[in-house]
N, C-alpha and C. Protein backbone atom coordinates (compact mmCIF):
# COMPACT_ATOMS: atom_id res chain seq x y z
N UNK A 1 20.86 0.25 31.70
CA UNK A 1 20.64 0.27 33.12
C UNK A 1 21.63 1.21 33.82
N UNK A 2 23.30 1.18 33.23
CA UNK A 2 23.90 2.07 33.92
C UNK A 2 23.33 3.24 33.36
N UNK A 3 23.09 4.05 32.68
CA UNK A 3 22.69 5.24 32.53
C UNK A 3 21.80 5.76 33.09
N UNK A 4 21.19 4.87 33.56
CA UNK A 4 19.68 4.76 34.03
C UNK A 4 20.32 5.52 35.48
N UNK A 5 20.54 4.61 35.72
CA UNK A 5 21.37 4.54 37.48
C UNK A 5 21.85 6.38 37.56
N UNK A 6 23.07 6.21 36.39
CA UNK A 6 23.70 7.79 36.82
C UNK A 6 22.46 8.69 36.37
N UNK A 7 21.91 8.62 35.86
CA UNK A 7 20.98 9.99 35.28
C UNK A 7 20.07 9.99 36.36
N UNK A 8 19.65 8.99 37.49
CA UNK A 8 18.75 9.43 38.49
C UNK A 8 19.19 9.70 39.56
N UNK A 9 20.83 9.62 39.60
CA UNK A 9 21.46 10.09 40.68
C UNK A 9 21.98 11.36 40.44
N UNK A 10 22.06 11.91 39.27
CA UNK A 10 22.38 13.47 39.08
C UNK A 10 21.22 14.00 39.18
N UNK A 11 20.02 13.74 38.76
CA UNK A 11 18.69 14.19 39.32
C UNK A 11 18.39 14.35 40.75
N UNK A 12 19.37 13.83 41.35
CA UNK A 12 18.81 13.89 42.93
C UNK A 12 19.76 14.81 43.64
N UNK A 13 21.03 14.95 42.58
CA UNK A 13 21.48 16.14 43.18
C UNK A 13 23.16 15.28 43.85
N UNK A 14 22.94 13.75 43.64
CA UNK A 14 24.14 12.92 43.68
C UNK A 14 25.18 12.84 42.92
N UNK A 15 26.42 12.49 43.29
CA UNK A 15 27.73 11.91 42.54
C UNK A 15 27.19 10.58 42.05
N UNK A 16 27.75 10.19 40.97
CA UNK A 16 28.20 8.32 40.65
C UNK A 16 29.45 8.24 41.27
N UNK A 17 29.86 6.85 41.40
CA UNK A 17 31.42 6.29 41.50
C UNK A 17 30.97 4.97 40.85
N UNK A 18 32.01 4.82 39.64
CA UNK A 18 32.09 3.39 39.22
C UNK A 18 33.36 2.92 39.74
N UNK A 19 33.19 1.90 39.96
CA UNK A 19 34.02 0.68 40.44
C UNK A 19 34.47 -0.02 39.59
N UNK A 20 35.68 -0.85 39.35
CA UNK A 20 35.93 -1.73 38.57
C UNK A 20 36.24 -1.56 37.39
N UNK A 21 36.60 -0.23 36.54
CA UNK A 21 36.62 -0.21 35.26
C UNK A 21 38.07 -0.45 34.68
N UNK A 22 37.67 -1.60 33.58
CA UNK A 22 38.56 -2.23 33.39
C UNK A 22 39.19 -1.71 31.88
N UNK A 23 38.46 -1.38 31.06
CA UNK A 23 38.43 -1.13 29.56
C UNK A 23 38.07 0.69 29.15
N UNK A 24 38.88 0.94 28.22
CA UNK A 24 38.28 2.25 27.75
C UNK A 24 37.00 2.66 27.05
N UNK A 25 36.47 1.36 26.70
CA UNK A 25 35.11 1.28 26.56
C UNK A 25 33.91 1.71 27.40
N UNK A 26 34.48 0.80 28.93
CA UNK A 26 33.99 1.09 29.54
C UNK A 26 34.39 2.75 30.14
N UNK A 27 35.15 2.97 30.68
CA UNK A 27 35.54 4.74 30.92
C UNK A 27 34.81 5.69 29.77
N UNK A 28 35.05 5.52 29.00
CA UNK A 28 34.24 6.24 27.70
C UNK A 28 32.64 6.44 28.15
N UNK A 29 32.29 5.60 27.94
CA UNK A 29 30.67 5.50 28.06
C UNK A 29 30.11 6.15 29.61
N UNK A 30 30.99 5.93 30.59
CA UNK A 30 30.96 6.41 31.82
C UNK A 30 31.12 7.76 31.71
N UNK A 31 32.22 8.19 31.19
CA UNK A 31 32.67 9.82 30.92
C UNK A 31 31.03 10.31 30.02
N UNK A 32 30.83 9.89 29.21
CA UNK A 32 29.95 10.26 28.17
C UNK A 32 28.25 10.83 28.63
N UNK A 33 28.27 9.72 29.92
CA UNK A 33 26.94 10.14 30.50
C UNK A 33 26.88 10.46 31.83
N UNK A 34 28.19 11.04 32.22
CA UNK A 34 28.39 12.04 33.16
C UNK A 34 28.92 11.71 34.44
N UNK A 35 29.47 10.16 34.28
CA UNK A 35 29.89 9.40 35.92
C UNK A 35 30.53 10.43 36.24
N UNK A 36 30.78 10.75 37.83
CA UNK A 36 31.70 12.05 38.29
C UNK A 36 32.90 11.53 38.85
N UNK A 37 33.21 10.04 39.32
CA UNK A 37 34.10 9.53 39.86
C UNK A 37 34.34 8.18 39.19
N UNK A 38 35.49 7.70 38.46
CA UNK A 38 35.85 6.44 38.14
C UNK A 38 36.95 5.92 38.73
N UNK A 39 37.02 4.33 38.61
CA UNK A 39 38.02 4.37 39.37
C UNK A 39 38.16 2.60 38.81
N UNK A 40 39.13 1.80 39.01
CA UNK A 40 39.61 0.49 38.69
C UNK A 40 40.99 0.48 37.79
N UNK A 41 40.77 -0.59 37.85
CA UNK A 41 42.47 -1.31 36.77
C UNK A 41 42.88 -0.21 35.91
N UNK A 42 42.04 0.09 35.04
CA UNK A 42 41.61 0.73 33.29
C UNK A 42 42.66 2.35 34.02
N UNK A 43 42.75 2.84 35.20
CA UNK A 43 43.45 4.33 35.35
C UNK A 43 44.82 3.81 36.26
N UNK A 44 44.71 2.46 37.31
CA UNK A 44 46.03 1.94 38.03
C UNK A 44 45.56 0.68 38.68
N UNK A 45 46.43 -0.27 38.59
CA UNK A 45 46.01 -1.20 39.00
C UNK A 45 46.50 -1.51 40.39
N UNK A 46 45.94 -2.45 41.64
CA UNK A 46 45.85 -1.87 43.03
C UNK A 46 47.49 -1.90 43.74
N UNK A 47 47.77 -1.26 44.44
CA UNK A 47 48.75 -0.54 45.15
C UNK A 47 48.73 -0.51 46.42
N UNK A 48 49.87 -0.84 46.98
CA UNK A 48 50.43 -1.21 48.29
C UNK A 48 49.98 -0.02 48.96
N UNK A 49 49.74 0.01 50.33
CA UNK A 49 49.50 0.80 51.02
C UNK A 49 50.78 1.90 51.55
N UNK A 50 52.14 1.70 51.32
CA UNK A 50 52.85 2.32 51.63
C UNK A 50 53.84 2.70 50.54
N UNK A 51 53.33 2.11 49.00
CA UNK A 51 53.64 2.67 47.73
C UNK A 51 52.73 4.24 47.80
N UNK A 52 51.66 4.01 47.98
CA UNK A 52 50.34 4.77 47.95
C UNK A 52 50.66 6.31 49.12
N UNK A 53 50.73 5.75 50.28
CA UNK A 53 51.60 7.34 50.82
C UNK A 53 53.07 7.70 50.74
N UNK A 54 53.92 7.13 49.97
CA UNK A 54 54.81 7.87 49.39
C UNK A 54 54.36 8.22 48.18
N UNK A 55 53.80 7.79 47.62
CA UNK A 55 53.31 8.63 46.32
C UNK A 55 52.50 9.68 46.70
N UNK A 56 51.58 9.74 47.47
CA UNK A 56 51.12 11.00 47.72
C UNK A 56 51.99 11.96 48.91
N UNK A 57 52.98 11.63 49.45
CA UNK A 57 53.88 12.37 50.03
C UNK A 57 54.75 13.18 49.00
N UNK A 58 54.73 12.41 47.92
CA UNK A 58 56.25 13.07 47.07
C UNK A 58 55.02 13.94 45.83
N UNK A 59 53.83 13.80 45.82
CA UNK A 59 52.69 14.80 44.96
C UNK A 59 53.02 14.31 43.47
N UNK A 60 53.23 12.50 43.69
CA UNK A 60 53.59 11.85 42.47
C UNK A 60 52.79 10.95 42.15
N UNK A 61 51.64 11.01 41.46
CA UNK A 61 50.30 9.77 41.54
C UNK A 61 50.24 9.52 39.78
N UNK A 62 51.28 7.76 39.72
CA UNK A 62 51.01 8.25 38.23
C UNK A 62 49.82 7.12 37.63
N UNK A 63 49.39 7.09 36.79
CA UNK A 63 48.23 6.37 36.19
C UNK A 63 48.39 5.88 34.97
N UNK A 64 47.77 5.00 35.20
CA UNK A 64 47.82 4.00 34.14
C UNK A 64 47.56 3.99 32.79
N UNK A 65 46.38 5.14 32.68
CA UNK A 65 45.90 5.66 31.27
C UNK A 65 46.25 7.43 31.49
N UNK A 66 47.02 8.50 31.29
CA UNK A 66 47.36 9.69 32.29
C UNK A 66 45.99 10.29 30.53
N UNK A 67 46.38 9.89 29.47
CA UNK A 67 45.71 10.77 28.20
C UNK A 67 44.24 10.54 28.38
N UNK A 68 43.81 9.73 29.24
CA UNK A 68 41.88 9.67 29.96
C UNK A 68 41.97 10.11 30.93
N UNK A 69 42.44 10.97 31.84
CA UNK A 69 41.83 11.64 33.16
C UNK A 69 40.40 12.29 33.27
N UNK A 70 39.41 11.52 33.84
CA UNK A 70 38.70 12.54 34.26
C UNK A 70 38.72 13.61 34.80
N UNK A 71 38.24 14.89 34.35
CA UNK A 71 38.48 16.19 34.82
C UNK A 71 37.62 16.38 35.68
């Protein structure tokens, strides 16, 4: 069903965003059939709002898995 989902939204000329990914299982399989945006626990798990703009003030965003970045 997820594949389903992203393959008719790249047909239309859409992004995916998954939500929630918790496991590299899950990121894998996402990467594999083309999600364009991931995001959950599995890359950082959630963050204070004023951790979050000093980290992007100082151009320091580190992640949880850095050797899976989606490109």
């Amino acid at each position: 069903m997820t594949n389903t989902i992203i393959s008719m939204a790249s047909n239309l000329g859409l992004d995916t965003v998954a939500e929630g990914v918790e496991t590299i299982v899950q990121a894998s399989f996402l990467k594999e059939n083309n999600c364009v945006i991931i995001q959950g626990c599995f890359y950082s798990t959630p963050r204070s709002s004023s951790l979050i703009r000093s980290l992007f003030l100082n151009h320091s965003i580190p992640y949880a898995h850095t050797s899976f970045l989606i490109n």
